[in-house]
N, C-alpha and C. Protein backbone atom coordinates (compact mmCIF):
# COMPACT_ATOMS: atom_id res chain seq x y z
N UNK A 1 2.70 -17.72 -23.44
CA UNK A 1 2.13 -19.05 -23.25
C UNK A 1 0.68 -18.93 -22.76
N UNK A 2 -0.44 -19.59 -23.39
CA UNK A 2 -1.48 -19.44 -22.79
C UNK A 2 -1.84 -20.39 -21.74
N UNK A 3 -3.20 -20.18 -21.21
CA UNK A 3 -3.20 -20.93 -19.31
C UNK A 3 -2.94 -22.39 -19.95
N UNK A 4 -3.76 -22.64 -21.13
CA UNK A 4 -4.25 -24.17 -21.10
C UNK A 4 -3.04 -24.67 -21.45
N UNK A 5 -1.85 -24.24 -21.65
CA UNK A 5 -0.50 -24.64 -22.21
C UNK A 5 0.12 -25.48 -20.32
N UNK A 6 0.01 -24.50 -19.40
CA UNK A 6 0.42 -24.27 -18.32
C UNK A 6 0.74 -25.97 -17.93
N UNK A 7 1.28 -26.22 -17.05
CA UNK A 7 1.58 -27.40 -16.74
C UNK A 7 1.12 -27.42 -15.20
N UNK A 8 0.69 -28.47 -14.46
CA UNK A 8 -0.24 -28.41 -13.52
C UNK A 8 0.19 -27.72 -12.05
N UNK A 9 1.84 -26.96 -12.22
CA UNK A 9 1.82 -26.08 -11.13
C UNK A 9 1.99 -24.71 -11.28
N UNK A 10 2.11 -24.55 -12.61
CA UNK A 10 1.72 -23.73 -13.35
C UNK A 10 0.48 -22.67 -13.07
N UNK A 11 -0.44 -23.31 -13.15
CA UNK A 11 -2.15 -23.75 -13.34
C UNK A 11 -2.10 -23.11 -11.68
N UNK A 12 -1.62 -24.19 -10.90
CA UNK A 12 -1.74 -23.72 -9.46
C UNK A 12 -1.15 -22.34 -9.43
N UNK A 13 -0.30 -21.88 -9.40
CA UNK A 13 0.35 -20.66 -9.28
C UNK A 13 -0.13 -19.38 -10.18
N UNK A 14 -1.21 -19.81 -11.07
CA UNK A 14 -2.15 -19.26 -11.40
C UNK A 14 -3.42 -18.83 -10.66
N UNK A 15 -3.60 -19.67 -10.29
CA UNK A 15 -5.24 -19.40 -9.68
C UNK A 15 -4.70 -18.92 -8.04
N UNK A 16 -3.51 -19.14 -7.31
CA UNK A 16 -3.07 -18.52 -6.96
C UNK A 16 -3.24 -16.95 -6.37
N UNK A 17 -1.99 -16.81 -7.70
CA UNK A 17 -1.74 -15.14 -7.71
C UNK A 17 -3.01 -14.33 -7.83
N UNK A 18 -3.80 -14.57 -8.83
CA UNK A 18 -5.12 -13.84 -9.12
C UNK A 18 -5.76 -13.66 -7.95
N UNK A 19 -5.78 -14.74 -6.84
CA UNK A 19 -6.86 -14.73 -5.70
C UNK A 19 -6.13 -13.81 -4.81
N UNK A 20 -4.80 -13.72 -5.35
CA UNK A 20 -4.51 -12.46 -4.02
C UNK A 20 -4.34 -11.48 -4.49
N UNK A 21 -4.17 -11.41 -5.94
CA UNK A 21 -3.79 -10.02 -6.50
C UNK A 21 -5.76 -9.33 -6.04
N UNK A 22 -6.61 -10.00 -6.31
CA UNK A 22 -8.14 -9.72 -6.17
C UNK A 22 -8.18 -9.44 -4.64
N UNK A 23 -7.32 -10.05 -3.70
CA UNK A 23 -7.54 -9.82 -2.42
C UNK A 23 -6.58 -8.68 -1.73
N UNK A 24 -5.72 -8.35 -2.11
CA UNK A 24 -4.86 -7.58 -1.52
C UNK A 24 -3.84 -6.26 -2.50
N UNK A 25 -4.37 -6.61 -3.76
CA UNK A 25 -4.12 -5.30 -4.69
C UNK A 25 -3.30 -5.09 -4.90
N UNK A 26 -1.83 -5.46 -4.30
CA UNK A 26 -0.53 -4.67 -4.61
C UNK A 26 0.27 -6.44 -4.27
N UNK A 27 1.29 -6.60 -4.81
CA UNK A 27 2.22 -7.57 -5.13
C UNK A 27 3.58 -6.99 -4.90
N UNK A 28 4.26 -6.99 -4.12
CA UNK A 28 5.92 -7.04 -3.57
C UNK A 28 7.02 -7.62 -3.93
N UNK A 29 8.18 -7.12 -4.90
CA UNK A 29 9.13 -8.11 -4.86
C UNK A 29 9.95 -8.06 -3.78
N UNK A 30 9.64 -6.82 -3.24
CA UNK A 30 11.00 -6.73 -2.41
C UNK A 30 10.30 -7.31 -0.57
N UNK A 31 8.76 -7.86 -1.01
CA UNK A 31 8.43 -8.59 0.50
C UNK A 31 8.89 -9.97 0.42
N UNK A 32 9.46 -10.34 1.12
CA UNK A 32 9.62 -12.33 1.16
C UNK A 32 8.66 -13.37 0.11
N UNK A 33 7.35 -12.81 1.38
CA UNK A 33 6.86 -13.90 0.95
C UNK A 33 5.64 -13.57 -0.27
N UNK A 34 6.11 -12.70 -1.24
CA UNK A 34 5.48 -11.98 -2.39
C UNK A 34 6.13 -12.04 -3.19
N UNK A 35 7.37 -12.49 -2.82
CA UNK A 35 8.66 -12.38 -4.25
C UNK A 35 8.23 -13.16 -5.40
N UNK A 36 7.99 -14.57 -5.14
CA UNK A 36 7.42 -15.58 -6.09
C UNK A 36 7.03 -15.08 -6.63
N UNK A 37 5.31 -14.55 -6.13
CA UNK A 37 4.86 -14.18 -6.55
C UNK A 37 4.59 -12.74 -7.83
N UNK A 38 5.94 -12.67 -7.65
CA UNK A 38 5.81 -11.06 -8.00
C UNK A 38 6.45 -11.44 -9.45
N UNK A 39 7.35 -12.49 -9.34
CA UNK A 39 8.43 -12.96 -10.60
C UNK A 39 7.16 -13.70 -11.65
N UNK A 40 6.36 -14.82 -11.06
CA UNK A 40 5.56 -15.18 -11.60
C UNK A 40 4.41 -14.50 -12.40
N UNK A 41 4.17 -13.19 -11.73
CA UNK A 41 3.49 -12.32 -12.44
C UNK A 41 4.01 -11.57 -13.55
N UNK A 42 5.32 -11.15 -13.54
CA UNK A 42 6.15 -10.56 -14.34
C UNK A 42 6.61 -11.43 -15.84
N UNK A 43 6.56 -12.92 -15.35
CA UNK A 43 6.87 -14.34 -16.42
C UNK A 43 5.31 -14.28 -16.92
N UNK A 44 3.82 -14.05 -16.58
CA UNK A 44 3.50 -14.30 -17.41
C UNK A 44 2.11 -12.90 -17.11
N UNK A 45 2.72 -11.89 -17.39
CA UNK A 45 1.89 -10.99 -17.17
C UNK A 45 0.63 -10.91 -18.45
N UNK A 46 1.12 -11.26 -19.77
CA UNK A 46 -0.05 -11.74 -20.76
C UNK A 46 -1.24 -12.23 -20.34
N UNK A 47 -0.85 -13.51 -19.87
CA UNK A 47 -2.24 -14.53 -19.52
C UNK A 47 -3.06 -14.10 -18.45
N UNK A 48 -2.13 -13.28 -17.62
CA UNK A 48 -2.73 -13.26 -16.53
C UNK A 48 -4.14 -11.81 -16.45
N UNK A 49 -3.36 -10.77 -17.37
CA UNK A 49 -4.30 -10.26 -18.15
C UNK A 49 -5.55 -10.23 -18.63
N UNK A 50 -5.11 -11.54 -19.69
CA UNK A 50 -6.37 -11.95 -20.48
C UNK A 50 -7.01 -12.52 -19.90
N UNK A 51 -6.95 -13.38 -18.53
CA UNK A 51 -8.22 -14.11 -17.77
C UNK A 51 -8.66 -12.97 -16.78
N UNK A 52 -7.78 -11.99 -16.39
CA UNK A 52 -8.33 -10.63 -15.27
C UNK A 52 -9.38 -9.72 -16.45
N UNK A 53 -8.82 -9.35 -17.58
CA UNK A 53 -9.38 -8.56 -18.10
C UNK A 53 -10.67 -9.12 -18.17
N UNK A 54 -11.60 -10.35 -18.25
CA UNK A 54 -12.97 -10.88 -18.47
C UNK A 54 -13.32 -10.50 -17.00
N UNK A 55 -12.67 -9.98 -15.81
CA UNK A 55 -13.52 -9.28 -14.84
C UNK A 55 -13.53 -7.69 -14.53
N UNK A 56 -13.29 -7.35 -16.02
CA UNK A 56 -12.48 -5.78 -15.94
C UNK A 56 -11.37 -5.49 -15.02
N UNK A 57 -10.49 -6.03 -14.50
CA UNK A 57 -9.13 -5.83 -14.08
C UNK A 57 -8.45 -6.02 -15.22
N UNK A 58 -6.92 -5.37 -14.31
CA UNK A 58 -5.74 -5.70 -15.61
C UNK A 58 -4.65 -5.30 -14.46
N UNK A 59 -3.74 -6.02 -14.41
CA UNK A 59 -2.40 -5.86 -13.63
C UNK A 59 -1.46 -4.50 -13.93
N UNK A 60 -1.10 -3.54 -13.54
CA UNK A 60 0.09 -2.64 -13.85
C UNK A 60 1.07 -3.34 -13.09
N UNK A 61 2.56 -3.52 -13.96
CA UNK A 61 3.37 -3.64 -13.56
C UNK A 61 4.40 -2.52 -13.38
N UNK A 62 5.03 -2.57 -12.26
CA UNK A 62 6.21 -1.32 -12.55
C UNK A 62 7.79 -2.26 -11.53
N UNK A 63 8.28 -2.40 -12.80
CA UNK A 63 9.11 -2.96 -12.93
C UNK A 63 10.56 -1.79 -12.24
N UNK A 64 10.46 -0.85 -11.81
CA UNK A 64 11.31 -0.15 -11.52
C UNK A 64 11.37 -0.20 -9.98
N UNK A 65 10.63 -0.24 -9.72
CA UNK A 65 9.89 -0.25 -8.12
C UNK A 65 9.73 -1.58 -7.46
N UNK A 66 9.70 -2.79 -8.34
CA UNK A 66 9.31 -4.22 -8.26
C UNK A 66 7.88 -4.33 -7.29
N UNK A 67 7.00 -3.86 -8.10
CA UNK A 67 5.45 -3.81 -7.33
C UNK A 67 4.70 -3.78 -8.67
N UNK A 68 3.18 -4.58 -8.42
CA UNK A 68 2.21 -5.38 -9.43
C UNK A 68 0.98 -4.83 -8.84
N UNK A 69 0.23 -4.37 -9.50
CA UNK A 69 -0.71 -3.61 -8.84
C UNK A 69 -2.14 -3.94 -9.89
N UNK A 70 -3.50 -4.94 -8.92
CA UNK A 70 -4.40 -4.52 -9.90
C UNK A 70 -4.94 -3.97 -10.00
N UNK A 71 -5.19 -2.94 -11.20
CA UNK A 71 -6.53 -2.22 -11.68
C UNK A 71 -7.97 -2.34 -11.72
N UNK A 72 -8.52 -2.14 -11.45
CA UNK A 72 -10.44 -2.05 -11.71
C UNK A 72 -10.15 -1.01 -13.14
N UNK A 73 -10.71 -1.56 -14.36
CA UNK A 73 -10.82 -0.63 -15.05
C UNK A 73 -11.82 0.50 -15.58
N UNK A 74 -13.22 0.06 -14.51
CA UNK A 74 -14.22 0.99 -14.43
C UNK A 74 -13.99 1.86 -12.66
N UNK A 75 -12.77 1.55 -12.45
CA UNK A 75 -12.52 2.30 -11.27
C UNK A 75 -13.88 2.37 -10.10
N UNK A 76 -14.21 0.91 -10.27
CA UNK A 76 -15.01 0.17 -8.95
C UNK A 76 -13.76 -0.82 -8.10
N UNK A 77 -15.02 -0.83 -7.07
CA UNK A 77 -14.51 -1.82 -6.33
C UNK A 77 -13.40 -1.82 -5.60
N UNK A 78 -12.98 0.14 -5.39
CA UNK A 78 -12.59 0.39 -4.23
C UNK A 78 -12.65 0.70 -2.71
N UNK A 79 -11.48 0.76 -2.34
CA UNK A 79 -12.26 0.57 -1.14
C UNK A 79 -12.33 1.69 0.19
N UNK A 80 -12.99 2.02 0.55
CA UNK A 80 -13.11 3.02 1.66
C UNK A 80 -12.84 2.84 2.69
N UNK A 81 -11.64 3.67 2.79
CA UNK A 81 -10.81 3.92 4.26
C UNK A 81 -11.30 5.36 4.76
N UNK A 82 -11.25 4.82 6.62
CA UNK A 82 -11.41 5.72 7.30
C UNK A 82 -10.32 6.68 7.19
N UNK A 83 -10.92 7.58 7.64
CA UNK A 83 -10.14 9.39 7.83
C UNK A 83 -8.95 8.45 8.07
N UNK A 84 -9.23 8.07 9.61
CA UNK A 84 -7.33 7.88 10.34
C UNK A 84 -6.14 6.96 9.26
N UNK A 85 -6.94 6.16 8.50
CA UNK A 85 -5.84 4.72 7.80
C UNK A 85 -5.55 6.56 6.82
N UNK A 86 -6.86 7.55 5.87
CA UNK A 86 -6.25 7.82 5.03
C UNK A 86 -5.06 8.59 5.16
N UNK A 87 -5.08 9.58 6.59
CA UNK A 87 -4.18 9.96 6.96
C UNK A 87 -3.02 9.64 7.32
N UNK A 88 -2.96 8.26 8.16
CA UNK A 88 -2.03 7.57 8.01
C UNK A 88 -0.84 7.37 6.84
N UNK A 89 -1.79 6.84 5.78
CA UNK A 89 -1.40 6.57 4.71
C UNK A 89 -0.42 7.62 4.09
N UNK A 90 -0.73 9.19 4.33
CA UNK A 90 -0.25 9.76 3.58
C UNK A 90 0.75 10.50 4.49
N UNK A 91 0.55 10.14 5.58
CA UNK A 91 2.12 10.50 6.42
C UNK A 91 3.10 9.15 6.54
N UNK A 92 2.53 8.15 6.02
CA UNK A 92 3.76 7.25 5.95
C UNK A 92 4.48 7.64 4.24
N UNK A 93 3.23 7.92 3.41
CA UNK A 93 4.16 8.59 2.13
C UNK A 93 4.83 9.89 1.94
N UNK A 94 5.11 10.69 3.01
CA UNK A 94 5.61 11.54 3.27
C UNK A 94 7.00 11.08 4.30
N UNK A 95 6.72 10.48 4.95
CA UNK A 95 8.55 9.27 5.45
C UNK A 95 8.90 8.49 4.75
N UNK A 96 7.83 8.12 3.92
CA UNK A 96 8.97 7.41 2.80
C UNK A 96 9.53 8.19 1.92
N UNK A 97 8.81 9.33 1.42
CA UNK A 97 9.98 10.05 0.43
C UNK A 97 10.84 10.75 1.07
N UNK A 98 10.98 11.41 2.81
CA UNK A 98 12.40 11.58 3.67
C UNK A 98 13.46 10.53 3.37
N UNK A 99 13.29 9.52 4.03
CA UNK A 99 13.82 8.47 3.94
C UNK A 99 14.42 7.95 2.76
N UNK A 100 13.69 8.31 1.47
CA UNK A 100 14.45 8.00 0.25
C UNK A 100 15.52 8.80 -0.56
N UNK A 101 15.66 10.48 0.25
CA UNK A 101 16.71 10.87 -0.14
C UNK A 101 17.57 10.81 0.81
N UNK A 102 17.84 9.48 1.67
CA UNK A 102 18.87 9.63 2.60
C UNK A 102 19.63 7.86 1.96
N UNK A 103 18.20 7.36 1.49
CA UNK A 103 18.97 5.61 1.26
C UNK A 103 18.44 6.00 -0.27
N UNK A 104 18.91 4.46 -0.99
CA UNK A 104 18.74 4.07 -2.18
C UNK A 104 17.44 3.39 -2.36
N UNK A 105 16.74 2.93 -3.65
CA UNK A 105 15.62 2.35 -3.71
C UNK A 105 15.63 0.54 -3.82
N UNK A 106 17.38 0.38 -3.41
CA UNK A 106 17.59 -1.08 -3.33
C UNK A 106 17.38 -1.30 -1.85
N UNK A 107 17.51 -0.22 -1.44
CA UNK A 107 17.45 -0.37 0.66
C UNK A 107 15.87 -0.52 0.96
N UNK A 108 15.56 -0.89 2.01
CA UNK A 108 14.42 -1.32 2.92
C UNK A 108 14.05 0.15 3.54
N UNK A 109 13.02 0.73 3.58
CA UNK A 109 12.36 2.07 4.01
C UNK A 109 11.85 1.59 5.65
N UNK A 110 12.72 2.11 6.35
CA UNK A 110 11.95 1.44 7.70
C UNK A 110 11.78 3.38 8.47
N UNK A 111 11.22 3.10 9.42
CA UNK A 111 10.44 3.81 10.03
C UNK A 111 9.80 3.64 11.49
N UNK A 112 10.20 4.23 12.74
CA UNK A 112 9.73 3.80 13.90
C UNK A 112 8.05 4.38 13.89
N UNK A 113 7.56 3.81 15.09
CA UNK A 113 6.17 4.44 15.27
C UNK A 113 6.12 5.38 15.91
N UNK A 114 7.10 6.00 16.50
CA UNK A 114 7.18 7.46 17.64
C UNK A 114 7.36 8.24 16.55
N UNK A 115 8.00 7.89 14.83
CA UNK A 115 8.49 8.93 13.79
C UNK A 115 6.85 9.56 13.22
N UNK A 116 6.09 7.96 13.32
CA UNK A 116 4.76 8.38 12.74
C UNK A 116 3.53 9.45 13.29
N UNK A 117 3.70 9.55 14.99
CA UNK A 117 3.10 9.86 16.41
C UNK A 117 3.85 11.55 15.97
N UNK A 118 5.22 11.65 15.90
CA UNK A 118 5.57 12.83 15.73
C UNK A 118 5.10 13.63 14.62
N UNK A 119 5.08 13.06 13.52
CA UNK A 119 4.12 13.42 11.94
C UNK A 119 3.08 14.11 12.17
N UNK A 120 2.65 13.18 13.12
CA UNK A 120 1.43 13.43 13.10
C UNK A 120 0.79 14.60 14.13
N UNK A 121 1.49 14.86 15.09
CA UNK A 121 1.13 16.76 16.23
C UNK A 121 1.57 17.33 15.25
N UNK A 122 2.94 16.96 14.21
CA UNK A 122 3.45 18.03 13.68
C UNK A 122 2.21 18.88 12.71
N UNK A 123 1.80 18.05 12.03
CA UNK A 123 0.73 18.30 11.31
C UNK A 123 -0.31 18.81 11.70
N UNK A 124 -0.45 18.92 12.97
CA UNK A 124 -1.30 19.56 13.47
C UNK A 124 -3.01 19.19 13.52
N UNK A 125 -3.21 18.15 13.48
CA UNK A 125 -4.32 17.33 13.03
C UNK A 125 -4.97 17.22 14.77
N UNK A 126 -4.42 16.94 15.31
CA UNK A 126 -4.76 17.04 16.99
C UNK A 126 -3.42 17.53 18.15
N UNK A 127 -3.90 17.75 19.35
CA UNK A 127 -2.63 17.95 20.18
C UNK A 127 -2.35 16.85 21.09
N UNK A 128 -2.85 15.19 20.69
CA UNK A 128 -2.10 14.50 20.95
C UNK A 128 -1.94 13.41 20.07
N UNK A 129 -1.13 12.24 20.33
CA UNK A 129 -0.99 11.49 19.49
C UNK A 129 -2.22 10.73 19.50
N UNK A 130 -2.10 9.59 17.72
CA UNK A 130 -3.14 8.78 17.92
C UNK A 130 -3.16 7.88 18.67
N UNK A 131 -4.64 7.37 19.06
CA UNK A 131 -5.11 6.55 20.00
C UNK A 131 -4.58 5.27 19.37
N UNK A 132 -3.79 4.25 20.31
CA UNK A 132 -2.94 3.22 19.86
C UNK A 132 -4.03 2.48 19.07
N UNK A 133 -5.36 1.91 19.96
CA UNK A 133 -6.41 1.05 18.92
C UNK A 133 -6.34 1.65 17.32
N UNK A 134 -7.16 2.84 17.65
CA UNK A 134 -7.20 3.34 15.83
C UNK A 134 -5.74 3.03 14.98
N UNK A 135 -4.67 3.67 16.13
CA UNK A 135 -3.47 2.92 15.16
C UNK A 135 -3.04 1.91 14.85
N UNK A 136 -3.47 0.34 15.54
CA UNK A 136 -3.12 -0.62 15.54
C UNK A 136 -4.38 -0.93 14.14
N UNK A 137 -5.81 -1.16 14.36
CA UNK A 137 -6.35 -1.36 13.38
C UNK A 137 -6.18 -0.59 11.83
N UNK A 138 -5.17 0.59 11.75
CA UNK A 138 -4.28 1.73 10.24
C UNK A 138 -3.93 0.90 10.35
N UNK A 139 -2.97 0.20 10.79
CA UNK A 139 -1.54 -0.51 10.23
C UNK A 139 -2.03 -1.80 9.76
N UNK A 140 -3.12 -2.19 10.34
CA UNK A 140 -3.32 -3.40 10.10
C UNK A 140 -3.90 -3.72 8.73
N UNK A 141 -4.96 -2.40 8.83
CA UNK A 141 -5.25 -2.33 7.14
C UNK A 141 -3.95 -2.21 6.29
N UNK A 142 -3.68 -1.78 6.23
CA UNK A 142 -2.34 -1.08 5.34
C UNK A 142 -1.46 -2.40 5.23
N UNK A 143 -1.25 -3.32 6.24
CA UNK A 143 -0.42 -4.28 6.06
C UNK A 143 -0.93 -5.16 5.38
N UNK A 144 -2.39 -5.23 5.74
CA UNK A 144 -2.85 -6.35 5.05
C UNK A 144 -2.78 -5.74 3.19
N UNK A 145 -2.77 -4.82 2.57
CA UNK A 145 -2.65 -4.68 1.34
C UNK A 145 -1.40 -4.45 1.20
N UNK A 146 0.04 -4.90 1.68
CA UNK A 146 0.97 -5.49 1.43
C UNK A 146 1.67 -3.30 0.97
N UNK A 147 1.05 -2.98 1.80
CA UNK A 147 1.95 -1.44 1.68
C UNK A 147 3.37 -1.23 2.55
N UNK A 148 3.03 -1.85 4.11
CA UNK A 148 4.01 -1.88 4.95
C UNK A 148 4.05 -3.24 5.33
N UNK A 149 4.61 -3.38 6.43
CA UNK A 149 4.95 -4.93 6.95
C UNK A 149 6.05 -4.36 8.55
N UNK A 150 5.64 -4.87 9.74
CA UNK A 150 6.07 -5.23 11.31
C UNK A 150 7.00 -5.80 11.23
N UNK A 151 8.26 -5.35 11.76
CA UNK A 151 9.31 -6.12 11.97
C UNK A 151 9.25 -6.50 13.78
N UNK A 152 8.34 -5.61 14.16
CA UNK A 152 8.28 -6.48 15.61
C UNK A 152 6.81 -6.48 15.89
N UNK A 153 6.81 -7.11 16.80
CA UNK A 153 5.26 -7.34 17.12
C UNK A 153 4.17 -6.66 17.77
N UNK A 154 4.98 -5.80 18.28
CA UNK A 154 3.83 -4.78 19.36
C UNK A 154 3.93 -3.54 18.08
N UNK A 155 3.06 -3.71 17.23
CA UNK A 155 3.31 -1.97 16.37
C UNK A 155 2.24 -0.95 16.86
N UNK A 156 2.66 -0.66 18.44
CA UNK A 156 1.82 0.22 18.93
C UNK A 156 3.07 1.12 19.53
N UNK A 157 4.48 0.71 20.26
CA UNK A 157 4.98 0.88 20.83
C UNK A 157 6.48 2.06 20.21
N UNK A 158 6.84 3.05 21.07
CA UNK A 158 7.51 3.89 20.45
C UNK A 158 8.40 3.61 19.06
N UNK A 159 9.25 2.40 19.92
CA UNK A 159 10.63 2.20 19.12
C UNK A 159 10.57 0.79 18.13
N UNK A 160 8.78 0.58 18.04
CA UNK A 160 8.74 -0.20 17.20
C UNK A 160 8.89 -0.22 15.48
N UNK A 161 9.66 -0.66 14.66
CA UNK A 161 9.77 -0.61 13.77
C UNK A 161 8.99 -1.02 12.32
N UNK A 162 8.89 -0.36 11.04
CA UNK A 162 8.25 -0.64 10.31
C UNK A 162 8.47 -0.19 8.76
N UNK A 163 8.53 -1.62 7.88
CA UNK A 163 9.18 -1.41 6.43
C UNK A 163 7.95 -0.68 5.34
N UNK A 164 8.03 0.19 5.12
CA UNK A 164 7.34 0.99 3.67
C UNK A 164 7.86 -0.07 2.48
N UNK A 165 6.69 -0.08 2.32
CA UNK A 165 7.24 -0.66 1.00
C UNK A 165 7.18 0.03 -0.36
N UNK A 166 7.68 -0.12 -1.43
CA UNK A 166 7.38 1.06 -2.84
C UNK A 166 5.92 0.46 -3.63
N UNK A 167 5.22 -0.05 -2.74
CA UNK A 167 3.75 0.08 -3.54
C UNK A 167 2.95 1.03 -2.96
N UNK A 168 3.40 1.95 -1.81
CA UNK A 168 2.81 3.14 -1.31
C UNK A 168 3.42 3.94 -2.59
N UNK A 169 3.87 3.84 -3.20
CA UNK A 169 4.66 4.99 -4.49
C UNK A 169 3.25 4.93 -5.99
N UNK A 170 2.29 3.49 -5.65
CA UNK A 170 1.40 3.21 -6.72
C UNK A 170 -0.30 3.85 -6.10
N UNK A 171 -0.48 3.18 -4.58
CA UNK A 171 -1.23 3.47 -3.53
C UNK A 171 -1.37 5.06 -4.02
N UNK A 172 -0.49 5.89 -3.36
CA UNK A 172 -0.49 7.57 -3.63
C UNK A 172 0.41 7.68 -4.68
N UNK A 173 -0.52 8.01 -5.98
CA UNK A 173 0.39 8.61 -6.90
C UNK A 173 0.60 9.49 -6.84
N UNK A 174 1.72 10.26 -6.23
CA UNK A 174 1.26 11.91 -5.99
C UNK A 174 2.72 12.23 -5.98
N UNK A 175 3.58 12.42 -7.24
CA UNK A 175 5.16 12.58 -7.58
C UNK A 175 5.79 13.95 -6.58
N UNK A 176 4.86 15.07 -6.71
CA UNK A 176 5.16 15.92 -6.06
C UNK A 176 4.70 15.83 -4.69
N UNK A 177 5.72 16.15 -3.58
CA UNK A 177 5.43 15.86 -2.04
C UNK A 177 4.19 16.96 -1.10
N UNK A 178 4.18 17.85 -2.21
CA UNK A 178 3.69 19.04 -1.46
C UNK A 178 1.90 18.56 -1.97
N UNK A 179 1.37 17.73 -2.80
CA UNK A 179 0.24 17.53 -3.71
C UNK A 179 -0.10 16.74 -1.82
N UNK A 180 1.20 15.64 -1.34
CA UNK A 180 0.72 14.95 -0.44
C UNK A 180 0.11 16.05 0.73
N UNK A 181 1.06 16.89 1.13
CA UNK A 181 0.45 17.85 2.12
C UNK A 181 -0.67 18.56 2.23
N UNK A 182 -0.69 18.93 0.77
CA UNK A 182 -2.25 19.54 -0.09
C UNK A 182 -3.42 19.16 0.19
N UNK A 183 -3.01 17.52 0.21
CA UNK A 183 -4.20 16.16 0.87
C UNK A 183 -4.54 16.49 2.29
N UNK A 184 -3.80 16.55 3.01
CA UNK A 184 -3.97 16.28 4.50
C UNK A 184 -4.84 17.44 4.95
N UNK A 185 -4.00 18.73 4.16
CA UNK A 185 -4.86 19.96 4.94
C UNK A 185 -6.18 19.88 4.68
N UNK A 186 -6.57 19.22 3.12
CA UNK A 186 -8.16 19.22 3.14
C UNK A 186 -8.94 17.75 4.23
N UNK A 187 -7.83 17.38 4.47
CA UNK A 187 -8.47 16.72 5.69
C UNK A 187 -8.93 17.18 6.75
N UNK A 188 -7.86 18.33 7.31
CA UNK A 188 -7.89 18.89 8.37
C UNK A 188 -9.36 19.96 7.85
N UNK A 189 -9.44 20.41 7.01
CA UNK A 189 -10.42 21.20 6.75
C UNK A 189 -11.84 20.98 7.14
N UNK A 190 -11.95 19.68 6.91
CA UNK A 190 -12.89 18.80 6.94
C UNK A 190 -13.29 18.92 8.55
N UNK A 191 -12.76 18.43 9.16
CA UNK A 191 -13.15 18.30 10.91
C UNK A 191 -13.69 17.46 10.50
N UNK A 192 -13.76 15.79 10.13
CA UNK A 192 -14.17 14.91 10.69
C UNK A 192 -13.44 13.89 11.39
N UNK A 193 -14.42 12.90 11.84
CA UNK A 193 -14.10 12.06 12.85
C UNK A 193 -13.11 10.94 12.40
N UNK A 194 -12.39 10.50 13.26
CA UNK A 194 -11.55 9.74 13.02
C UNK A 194 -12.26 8.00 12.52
N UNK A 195 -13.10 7.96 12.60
CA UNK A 195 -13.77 6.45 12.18
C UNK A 195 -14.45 6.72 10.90
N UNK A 196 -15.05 8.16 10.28
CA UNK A 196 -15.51 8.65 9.65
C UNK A 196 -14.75 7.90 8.50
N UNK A 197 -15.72 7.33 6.84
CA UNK A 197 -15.16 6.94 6.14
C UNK A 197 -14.75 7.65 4.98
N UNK A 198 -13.47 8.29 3.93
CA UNK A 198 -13.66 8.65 2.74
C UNK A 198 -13.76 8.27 1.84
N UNK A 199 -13.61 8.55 0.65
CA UNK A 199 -13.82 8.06 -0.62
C UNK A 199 -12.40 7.49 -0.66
N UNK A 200 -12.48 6.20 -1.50
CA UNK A 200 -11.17 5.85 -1.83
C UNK A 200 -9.99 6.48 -2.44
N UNK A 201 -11.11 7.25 -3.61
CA UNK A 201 -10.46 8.17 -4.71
C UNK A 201 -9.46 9.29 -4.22
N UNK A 202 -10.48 9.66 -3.37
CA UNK A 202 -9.49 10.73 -2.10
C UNK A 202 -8.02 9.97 -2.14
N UNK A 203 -8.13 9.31 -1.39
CA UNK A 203 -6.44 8.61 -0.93
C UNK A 203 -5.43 7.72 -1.74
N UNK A 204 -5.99 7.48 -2.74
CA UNK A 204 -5.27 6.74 -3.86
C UNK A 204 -5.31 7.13 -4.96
């Protein structure tokens, strides 16, 4: 069906999705309040296409995973995360693939923050844990592009909990687990600073 067919909530739920798929990159079926959204993208992934593609985007869908992800197809207009989010990032994709040979990919990937604090001496990156600020502003990035999501409110605190979602599976394409570890050490190689920014390309 093309837009101009659309019927006027249609239309809305159009202009919509685009403004967040442009704002937040990754689409959730399995988050609440992304589900709509995620079905709606899937009902009319054509159109939605053909009006993204006139800004060089284009939606990947992966329908196995229930996550919508847009593309830049001149691979602009990413975005640069500091050292700590990228590291972050790739020790929460390293608990999520623990975690996934213990549950199914219909189950919820949760994860405390003392699991993430431990990851992280283990790795050897420093000999103490991270500084709660830097970790509160990781998560916050990360949540806001709809990777994880707070089931309680203090996500600074040991036994606080937190859902992975499977668009960290699009985020780091990296099938083999050891490619993820591969990552980190050239982090560690690096010696830089934790505010220090990398390339996007690096981490995604």
């Amino acid at each position: 069906m093309k837009v101009e067919q659309f019927n006027i909530r249609n239309k809305e739920n159009f202009k919509k999705v685009c403004n967040k798929l442009l704002s937040v990159c990754f689409i959730c079926k399995k988050k609440e309040d992304t589900k709509g959204d995620y079905y709606f993208i899937e009902s009319n992934l054509e159109p939605l296409n053909e009006y993204l593609g006139l800004l060089d985007y284009e939606i990947e869908l992966n329908k196995t995973i229930g996550v919508a992800q847009l593309i830049n197809k001149n691979n602009s207009n990413k975005v640069n995360l500091k050292l700590i989010d990228s590291i972050l990032l790739l020790i929460l994709r390293i608990l999520y693939h623990e975690k996934m040979e213990e549950l199914s990919l219909t189950e919820d990937i949760m994860v405390q923050i003392s699991e993430i604090q431990e990851k992280f001496i283990a790795l050897e990156f420093q000999d103490k844990i991270i500084d709660k600020t830097k970790l509160l502003d990781s998560l916050r990035v990360l949540k806001r592009y709809n990777i994880i999501q707070n089931l309680d409110s203090n996500m600074t605190l040991g036994d606080s909990r937190i859902i992975i979602y499977p668009s960290i599976l699009m985020a780091l394409r990296m099938e083999d687990i050891t490619k993820v570890y591969e990552k980190l050490n050239t982090y560690k190689r690096k010696e830089v600073k934790e505010d220090e920014e990398v390339n996007s390309h690096e981490a995604y």
